[in-house]
PDB file of N, CA and C in Angstrom:
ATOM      1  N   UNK A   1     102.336 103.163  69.637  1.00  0.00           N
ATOM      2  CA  UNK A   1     102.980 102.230  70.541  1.00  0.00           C
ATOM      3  C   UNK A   1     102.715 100.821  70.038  1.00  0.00           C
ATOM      4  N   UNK A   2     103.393 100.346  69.809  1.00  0.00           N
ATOM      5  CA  UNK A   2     103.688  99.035  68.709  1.00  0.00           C
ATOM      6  C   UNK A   2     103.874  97.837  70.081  1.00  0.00           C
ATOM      7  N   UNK A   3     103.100  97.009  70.339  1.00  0.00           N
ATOM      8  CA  UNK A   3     103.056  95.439  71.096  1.00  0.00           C
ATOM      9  C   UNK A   3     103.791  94.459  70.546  1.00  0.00           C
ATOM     10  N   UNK A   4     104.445  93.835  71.437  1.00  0.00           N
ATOM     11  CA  UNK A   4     105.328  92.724  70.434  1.00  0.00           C
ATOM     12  C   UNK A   4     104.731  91.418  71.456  1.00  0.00           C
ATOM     13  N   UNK A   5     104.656  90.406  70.233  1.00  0.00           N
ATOM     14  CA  UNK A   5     103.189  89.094  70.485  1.00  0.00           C
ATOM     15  C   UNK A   5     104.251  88.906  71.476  1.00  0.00           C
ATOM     16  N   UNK A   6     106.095  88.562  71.633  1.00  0.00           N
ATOM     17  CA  UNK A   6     106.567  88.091  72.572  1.00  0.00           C
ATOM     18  C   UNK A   6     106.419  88.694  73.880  1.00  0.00           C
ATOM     19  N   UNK A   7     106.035  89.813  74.035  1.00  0.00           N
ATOM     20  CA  UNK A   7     105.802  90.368  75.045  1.00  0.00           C
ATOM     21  C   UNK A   7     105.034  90.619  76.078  1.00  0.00           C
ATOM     22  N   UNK A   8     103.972  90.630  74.545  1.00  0.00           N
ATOM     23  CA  UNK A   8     102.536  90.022  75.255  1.00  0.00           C
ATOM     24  C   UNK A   8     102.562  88.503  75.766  1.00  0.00           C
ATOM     25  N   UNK A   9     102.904  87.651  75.228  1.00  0.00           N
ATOM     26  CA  UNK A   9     103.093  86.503  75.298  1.00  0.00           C
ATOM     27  C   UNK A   9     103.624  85.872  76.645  1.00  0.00           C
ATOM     28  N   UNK A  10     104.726  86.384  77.205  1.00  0.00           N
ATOM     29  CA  UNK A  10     105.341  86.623  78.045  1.00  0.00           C
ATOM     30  C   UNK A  10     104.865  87.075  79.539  1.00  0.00           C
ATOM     31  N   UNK A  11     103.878  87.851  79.247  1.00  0.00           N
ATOM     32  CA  UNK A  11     103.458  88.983  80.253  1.00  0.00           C
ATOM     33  C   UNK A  11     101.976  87.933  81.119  1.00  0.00           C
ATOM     34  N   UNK A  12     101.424  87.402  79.863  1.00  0.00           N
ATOM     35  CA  UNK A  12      99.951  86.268  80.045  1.00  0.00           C
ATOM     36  C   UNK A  12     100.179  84.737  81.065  1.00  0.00           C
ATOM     37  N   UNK A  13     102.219  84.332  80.201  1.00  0.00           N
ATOM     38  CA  UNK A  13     102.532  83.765  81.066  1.00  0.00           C
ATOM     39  C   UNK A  13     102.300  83.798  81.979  1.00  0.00           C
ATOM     40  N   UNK A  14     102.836  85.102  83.074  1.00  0.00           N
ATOM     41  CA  UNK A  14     103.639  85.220  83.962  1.00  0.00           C
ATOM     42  C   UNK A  14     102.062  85.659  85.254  1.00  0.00           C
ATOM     43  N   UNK A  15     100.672  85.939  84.626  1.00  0.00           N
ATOM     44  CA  UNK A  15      99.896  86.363  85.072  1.00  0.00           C
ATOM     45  C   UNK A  15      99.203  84.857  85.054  1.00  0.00           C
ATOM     46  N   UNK A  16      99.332  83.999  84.197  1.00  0.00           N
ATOM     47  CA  UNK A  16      98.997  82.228  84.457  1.00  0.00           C
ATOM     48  C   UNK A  16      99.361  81.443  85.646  1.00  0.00           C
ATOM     49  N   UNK A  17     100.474  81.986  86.013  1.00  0.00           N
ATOM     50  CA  UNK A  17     101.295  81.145  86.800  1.00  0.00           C
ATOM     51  C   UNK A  17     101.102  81.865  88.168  1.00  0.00           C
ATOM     52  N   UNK A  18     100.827  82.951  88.110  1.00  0.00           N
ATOM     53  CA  UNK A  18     100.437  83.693  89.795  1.00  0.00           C
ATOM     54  C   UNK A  18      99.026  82.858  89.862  1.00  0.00           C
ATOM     55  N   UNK A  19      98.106  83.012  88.590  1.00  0.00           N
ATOM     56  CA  UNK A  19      96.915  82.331  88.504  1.00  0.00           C
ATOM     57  C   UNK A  19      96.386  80.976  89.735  1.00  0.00           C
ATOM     58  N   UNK A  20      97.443  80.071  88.820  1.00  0.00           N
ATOM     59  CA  UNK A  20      97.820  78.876  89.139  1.00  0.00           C
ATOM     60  C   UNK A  20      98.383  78.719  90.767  1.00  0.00           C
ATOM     61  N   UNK A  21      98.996  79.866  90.944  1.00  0.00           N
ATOM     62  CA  UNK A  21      99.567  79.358  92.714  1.00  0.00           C
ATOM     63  C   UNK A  21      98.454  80.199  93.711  1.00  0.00           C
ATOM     64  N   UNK A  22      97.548  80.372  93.153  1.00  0.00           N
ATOM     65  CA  UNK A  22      96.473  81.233  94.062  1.00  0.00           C
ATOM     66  C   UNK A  22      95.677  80.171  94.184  1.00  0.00           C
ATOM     67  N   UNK A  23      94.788  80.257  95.608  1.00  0.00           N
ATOM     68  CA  UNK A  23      93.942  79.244  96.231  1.00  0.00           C
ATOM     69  C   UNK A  23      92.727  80.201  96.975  1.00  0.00           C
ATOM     70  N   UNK A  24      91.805  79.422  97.652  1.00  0.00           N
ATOM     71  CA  UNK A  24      91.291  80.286  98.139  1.00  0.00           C
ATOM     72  C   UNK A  24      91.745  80.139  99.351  1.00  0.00           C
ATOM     73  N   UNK A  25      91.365  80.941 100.287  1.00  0.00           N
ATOM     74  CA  UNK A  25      91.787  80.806 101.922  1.00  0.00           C
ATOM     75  C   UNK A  25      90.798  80.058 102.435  1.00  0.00           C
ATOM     76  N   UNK A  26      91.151  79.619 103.821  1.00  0.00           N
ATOM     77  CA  UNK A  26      90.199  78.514 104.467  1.00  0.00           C
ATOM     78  C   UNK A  26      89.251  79.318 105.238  1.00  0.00           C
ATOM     79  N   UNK A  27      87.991  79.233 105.961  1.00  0.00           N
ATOM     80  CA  UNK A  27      87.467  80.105 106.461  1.00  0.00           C
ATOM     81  C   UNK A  27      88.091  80.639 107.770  1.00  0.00           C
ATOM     82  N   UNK A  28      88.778  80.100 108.789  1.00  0.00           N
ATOM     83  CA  UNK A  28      89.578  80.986 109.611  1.00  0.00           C
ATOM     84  C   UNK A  28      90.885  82.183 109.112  1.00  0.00           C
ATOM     85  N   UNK A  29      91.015  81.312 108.115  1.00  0.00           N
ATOM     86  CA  UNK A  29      92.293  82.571 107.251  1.00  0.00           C
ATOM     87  C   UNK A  29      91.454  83.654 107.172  1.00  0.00           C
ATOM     88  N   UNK A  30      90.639  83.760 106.441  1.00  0.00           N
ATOM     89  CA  UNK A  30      89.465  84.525 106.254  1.00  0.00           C
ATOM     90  C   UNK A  30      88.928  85.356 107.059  1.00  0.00           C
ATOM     91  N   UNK A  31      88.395  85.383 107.814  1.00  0.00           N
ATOM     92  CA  UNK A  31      87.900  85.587 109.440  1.00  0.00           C
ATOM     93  C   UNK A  31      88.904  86.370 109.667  1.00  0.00           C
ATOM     94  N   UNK A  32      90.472  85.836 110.144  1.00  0.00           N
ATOM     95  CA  UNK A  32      91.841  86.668 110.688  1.00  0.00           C
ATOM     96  C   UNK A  32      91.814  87.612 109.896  1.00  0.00           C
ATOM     97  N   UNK A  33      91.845  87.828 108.287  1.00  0.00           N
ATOM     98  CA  UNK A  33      91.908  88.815 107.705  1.00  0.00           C
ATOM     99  C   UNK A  33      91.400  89.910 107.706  1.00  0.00           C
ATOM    100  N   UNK A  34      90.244  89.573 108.118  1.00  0.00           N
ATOM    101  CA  UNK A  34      88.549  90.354 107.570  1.00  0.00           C
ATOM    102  C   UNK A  34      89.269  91.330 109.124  1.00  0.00           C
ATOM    103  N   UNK A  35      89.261  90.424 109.959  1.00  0.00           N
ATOM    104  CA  UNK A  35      88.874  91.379 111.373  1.00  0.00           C
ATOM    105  C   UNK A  35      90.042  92.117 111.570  1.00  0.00           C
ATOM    106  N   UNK A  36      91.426  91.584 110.983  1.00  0.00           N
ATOM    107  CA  UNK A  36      93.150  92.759 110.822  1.00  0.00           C
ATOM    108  C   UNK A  36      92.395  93.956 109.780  1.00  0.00           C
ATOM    109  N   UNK A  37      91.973  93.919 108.853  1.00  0.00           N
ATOM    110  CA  UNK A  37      91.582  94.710 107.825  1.00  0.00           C
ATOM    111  C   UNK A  37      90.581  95.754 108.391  1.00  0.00           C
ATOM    112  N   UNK A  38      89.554  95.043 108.896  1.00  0.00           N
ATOM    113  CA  UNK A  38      88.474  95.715 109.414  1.00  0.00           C
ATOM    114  C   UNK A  38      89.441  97.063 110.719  1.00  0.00           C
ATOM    115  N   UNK A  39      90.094  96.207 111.879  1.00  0.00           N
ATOM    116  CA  UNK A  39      90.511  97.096 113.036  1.00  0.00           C
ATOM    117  C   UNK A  39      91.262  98.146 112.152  1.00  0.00           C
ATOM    118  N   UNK A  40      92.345  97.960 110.818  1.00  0.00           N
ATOM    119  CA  UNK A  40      93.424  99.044 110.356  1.00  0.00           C
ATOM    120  C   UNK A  40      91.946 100.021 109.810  1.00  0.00           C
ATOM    121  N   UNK A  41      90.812  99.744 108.801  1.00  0.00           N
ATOM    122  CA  UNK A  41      90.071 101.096 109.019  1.00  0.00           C
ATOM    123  C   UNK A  41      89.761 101.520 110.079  1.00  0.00           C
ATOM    124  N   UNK A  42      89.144 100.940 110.918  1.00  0.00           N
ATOM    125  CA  UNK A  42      88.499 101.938 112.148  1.00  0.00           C
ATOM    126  C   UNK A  42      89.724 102.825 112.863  1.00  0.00           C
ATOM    127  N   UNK A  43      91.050 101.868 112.927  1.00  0.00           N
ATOM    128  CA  UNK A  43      92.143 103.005 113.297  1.00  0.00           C
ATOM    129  C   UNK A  43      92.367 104.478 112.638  1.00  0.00           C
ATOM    130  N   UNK A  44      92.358 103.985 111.109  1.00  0.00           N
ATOM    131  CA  UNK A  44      92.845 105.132 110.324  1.00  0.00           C
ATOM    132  C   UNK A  44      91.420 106.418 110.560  1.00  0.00           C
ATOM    133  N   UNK A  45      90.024 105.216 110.286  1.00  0.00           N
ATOM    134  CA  UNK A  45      89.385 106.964 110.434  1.00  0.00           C
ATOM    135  C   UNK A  45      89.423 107.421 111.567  1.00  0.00           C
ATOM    136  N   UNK A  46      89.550 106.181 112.817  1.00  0.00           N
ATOM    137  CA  UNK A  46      90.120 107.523 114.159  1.00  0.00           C
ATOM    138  C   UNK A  46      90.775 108.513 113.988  1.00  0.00           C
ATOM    139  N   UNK A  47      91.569 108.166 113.756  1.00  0.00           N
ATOM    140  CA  UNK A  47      92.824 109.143 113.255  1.00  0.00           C
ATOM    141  C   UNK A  47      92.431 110.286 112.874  1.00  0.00           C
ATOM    142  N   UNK A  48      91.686 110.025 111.358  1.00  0.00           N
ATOM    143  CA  UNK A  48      91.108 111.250 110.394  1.00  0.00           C
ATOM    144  C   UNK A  48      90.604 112.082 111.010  1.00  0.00           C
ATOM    145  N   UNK A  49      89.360 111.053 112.185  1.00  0.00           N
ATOM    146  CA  UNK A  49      88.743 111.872 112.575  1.00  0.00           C
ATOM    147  C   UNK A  49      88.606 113.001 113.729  1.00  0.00           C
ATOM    148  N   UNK A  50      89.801 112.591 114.584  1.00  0.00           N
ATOM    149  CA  UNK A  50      90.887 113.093 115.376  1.00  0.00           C
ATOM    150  C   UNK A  50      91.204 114.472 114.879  1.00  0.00           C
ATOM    151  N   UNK A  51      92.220 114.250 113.499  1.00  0.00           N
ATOM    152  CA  UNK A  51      92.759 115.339 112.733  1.00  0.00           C
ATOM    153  C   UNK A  51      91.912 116.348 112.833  1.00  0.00           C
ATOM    154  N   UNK A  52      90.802 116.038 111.767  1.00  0.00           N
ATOM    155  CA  UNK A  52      89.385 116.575 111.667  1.00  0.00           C
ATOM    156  C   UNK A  52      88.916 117.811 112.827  1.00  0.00           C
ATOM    157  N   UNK A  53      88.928 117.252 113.836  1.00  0.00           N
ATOM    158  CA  UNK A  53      88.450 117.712 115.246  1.00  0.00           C
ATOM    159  C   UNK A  53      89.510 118.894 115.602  1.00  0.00           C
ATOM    160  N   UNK A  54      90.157 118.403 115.359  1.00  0.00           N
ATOM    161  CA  UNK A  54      91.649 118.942 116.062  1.00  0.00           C
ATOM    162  C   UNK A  54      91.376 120.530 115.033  1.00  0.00           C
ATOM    163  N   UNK A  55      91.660 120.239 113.666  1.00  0.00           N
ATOM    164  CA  UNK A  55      91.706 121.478 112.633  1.00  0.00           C
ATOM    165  C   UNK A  55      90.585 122.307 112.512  1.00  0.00           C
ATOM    166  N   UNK A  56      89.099 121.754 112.531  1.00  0.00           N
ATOM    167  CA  UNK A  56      88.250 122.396 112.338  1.00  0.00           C
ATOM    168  C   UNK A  56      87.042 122.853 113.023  1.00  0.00           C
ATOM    169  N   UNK A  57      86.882 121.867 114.112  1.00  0.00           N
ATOM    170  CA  UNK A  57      86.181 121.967 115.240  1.00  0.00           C
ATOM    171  C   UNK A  57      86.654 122.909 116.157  1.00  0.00           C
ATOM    172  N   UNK A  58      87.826 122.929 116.747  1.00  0.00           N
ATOM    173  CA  UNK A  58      88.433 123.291 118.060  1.00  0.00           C
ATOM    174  C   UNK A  58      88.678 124.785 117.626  1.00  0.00           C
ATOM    175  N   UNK A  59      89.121 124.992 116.385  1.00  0.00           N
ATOM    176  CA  UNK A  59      89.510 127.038 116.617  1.00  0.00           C
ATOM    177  C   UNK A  59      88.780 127.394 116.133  1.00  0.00           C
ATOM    178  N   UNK A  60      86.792 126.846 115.592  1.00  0.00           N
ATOM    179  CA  UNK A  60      86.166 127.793 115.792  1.00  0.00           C
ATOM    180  C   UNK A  60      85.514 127.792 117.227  1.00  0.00           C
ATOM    181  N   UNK A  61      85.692 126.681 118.244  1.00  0.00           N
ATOM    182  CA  UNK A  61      85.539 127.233 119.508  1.00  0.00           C
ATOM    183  C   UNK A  61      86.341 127.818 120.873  1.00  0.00           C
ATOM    184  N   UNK A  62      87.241 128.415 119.412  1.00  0.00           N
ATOM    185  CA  UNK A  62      87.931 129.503 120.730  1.00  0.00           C
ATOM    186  C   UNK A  62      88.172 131.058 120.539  1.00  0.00           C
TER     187      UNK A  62
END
């Protein structure tokens, strides 16, 4: 598999310039994120752990 410098070239650009428009967040951005991020796990392993219960717990107690 043969690289061509324009391609590469091209590609470094284009990963410079996302570079360049990235900042950091302010600490309330931060904070909002953390705690949206944080609630979507605890939902999902509810969930799992729901499933979980549901499949493997419950018909060996019946």
């Amino acid at each position: 598999m043969e690289i061509k410098i324009e391609e590469l070239s091209k590609r470094i650009n284009e990963y410079l310039r996302i570079l360049k428009l990235a900042r950091r967040p302010k600490r309330d951005e931060f904070f909002k994120v953390s705690k949206i991020a944080g609630a979507a796990i605890l939902l999902i392993g509810t969930i799992g752990f729901s499933i979980y219960i549901l499949m493997v717990i419950i018909p060996k107690g019946l």
